[in-house]
C-alpha atoms as a PDB file:
ATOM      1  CA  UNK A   1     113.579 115.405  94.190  1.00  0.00           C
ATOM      2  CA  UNK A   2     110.419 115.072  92.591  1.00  0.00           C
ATOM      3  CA  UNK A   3     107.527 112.836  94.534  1.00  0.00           C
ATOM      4  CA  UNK A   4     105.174 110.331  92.251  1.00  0.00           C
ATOM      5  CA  UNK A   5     102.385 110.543  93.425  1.00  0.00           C
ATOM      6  CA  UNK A   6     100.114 107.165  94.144  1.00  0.00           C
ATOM      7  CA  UNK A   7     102.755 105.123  93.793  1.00  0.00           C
ATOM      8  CA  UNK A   8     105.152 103.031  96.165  1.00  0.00           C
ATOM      9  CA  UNK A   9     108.466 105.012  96.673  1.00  0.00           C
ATOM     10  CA  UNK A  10     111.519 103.572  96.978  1.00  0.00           C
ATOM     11  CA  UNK A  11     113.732 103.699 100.356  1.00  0.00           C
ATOM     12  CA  UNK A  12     116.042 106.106  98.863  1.00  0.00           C
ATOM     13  CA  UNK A  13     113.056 108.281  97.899  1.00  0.00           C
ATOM     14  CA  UNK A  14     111.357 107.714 101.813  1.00  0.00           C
ATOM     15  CA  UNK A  15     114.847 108.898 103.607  1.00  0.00           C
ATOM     16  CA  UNK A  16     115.168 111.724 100.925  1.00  0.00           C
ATOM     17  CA  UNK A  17     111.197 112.923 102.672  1.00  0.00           C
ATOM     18  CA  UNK A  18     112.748 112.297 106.576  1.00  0.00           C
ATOM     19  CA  UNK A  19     110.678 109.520 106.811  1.00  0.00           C
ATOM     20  CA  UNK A  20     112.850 106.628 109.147  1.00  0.00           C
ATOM     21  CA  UNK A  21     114.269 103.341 107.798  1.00  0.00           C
ATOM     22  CA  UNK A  22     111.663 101.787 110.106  1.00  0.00           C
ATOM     23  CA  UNK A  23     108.715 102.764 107.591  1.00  0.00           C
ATOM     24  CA  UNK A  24     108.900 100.098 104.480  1.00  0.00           C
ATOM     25  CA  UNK A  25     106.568 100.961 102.211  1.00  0.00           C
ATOM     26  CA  UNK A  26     105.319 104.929 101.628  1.00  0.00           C
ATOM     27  CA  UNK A  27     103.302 106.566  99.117  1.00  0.00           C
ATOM     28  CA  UNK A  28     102.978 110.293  98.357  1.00  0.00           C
ATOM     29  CA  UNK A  29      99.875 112.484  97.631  1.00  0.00           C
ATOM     30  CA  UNK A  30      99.458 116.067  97.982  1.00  0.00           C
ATOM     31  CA  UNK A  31      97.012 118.606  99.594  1.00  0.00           C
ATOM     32  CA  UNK A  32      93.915 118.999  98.416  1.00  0.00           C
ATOM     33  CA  UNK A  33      91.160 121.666  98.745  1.00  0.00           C
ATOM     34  CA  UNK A  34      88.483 119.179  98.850  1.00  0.00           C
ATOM     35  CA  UNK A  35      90.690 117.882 101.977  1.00  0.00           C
ATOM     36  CA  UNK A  36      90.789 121.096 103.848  1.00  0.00           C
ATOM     37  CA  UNK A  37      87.477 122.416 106.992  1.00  0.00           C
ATOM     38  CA  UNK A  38      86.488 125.545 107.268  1.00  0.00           C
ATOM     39  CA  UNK A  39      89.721 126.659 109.314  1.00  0.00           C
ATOM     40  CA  UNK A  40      91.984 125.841 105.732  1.00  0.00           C
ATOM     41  CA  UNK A  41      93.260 122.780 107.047  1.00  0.00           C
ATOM     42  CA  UNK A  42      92.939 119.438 106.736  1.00  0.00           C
ATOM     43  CA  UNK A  43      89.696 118.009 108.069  1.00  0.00           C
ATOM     44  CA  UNK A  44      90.353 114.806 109.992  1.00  0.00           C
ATOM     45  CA  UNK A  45      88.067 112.994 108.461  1.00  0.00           C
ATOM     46  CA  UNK A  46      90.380 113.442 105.133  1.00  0.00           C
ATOM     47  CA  UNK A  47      93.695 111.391 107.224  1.00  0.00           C
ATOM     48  CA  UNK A  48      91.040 108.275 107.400  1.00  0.00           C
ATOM     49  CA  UNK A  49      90.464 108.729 103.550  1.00  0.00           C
ATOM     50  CA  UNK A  50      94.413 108.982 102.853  1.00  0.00           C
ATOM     51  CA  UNK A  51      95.271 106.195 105.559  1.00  0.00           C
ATOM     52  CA  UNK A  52      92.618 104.119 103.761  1.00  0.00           C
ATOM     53  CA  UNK A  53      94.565 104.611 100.708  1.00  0.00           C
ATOM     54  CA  UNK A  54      98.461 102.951 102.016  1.00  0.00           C
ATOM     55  CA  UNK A  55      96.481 100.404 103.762  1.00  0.00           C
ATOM     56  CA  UNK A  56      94.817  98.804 100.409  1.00  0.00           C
ATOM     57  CA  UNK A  57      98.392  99.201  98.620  1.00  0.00           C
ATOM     58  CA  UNK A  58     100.275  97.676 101.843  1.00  0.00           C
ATOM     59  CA  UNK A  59      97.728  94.503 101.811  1.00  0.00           C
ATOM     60  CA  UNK A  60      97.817  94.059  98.073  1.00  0.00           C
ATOM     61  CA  UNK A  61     102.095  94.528  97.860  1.00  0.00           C
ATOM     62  CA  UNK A  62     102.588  92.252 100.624  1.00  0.00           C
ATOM     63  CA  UNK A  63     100.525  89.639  99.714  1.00  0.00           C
ATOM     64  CA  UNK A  64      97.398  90.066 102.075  1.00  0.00           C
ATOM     65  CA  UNK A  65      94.699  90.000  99.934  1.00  0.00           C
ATOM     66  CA  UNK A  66      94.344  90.952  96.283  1.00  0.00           C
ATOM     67  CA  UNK A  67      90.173  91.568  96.578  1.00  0.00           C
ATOM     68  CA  UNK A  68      89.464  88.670  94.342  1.00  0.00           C
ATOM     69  CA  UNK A  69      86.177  86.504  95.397  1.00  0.00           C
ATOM     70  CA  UNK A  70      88.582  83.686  96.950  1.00  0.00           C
ATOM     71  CA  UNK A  71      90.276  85.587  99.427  1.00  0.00           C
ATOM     72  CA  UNK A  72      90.450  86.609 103.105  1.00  0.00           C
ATOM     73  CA  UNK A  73      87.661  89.469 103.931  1.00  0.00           C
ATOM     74  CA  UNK A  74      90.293  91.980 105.427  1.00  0.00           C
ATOM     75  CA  UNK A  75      88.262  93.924 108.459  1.00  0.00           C
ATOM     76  CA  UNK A  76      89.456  97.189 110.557  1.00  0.00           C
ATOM     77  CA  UNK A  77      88.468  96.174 113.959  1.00  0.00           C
ATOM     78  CA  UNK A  78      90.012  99.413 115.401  1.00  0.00           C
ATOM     79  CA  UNK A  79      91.648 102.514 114.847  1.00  0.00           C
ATOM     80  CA  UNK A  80      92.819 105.059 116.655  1.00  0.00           C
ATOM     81  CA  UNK A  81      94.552 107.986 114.899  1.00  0.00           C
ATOM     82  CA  UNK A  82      96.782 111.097 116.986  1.00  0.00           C
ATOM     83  CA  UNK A  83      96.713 114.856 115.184  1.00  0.00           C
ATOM     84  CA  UNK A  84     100.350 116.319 115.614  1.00  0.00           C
ATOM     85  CA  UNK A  85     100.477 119.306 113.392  1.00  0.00           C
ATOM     86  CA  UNK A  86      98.057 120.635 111.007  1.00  0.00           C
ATOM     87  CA  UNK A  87      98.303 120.374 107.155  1.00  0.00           C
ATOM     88  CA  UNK A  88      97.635 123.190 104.889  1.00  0.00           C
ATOM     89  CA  UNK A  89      96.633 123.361 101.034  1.00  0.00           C
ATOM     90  CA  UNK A  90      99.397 122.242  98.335  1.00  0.00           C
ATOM     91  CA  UNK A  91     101.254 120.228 100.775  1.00  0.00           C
ATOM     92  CA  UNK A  92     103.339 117.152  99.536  1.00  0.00           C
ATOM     93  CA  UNK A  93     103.036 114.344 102.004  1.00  0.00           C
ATOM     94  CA  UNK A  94     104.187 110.304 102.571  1.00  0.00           C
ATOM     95  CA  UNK A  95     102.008 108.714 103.918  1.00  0.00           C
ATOM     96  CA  UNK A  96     103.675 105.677 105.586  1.00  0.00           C
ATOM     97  CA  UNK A  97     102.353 101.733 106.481  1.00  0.00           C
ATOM     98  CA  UNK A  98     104.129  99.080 108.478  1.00  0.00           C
ATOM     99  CA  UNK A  99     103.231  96.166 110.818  1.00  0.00           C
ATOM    100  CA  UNK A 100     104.274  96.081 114.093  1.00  0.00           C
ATOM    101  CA  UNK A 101     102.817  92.533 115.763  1.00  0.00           C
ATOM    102  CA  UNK A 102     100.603  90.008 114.485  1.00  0.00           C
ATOM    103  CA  UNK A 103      98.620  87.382 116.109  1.00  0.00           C
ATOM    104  CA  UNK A 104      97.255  83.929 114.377  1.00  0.00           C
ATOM    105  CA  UNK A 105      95.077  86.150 112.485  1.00  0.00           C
ATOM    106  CA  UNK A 106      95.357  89.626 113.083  1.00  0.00           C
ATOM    107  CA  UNK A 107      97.933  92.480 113.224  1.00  0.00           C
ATOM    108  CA  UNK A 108      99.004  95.828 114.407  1.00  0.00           C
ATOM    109  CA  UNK A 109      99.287  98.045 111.460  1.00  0.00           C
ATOM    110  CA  UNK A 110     100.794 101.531 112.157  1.00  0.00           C
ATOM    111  CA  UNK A 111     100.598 104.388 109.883  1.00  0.00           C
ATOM    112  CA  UNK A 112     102.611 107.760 109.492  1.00  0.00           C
ATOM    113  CA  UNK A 113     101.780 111.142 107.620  1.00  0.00           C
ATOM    114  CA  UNK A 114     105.167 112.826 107.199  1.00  0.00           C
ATOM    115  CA  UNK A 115     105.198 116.484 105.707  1.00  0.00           C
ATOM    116  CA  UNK A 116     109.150 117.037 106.829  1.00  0.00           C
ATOM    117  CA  UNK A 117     108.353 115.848 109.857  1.00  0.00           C
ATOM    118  CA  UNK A 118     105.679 113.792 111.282  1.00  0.00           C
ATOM    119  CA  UNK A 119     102.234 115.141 111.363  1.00  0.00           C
ATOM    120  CA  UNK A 120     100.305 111.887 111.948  1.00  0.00           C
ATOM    121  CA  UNK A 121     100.401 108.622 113.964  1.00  0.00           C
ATOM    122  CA  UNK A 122      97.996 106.078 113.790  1.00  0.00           C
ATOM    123  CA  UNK A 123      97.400 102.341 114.467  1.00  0.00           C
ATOM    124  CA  UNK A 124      94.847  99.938 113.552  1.00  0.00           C
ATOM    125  CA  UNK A 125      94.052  96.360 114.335  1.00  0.00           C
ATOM    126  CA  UNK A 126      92.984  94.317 111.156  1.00  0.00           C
ATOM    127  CA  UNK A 127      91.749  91.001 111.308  1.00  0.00           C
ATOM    128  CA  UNK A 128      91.261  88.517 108.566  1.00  0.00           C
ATOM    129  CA  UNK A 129      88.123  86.408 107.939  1.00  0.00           C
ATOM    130  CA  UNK A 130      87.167  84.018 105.481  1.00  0.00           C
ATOM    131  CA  UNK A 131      85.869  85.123 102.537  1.00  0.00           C
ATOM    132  CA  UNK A 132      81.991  85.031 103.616  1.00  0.00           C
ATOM    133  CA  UNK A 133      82.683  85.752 107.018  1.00  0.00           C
ATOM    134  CA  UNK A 134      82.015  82.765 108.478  1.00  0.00           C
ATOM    135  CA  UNK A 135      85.183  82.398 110.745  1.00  0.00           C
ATOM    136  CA  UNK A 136      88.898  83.624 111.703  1.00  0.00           C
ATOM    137  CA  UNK A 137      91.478  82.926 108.608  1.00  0.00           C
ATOM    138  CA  UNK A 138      95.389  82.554 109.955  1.00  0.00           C
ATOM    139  CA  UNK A 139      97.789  84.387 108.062  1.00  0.00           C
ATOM    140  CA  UNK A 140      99.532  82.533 105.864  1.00  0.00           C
ATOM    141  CA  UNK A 141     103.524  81.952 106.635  1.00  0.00           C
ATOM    142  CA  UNK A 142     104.760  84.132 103.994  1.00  0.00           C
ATOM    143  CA  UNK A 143     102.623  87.336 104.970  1.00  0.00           C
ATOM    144  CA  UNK A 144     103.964  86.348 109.033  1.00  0.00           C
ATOM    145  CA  UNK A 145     107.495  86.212 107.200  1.00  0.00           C
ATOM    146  CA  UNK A 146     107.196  89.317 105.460  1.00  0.00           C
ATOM    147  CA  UNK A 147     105.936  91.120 108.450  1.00  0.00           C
ATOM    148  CA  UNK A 148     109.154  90.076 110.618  1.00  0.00           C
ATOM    149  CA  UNK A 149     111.955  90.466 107.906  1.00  0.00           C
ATOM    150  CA  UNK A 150     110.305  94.036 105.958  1.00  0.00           C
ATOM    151  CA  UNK A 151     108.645  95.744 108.877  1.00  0.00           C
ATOM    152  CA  UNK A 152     110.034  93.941 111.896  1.00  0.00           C
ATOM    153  CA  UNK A 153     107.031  92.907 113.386  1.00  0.00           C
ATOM    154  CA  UNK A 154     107.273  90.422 116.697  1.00  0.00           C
ATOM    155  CA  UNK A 155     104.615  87.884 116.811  1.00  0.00           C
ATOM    156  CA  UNK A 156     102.892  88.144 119.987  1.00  0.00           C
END
């Protein structure tokens, strides 16, 4: 099966890669040698780059935040990211995006990097602000809604 690259795969394509039904949305990339250190693998500083990446396409495809002037500044208030197995040059991966709980206006975003099997776990807390800063913007009911029936996230 042949991965598109940059683009949201479809379930079918997801189980087809071994990544679980629990992951909704996945895109795939592959290896590059501007990603690799000096050992020929992938620096870790390249997984924030790529996790970057599924993060801006899961807040724009589930209604988050579209980057226009009038809505919520999205902010990574934390992130902490667990190295399972290396990558090496011309890899294909999926990398994976789903929430897990939300608050009033914040959420547990997870992330996986599968490469036939999982090679990356991460999880960030993002929290959204008005648009100039100023304050704490709740998440509207249909991203809250989304999060529970797509990802399965519990509200906490």
């Amino acid at each position: 099966m042949t991965l598109l690259y940059h683009t949201p795969l479809s379930r079918e394509v997801l189980r087809a890669q071994n990544v679980p039904d629990e992951w909704p949305l996945g895109i795939a990339d592959r290896v590059h040698f501007g990603d690799l250190d000096a050992l020929q693998h992938v620096n870790n500083a390249a997984y924030l780059k790529w996790l970057e990446n599924v993060r801006i396409q899961y807040f724009m495809d589930w209604g988050i935040t579209s980057y226009t002037e009038d809505e919520p500044r999205v902010v990574l208030r934390s992130l902490s990211i667990e190295y399972r197995k290396e990558m090496k040059l011309h890899e294909d991966y999926v990398l994976t995006a789903r929430t897990s709980s939300f608050r009033t206006s914040s959420f547990t975003h997870d992330y996986g990097i599968f490469c036939g099997d999982l090679r990356v776990v991460a999880r960030a807390v993002i929290v959204l602000l008005e648009p100039d800063g100023s304050a704490k913007r709740a998440l509207p009911e249909s991203v809250r809604q989304r999060f529970i029936e797509i990802d399965g996230a519990v509200a906490e």
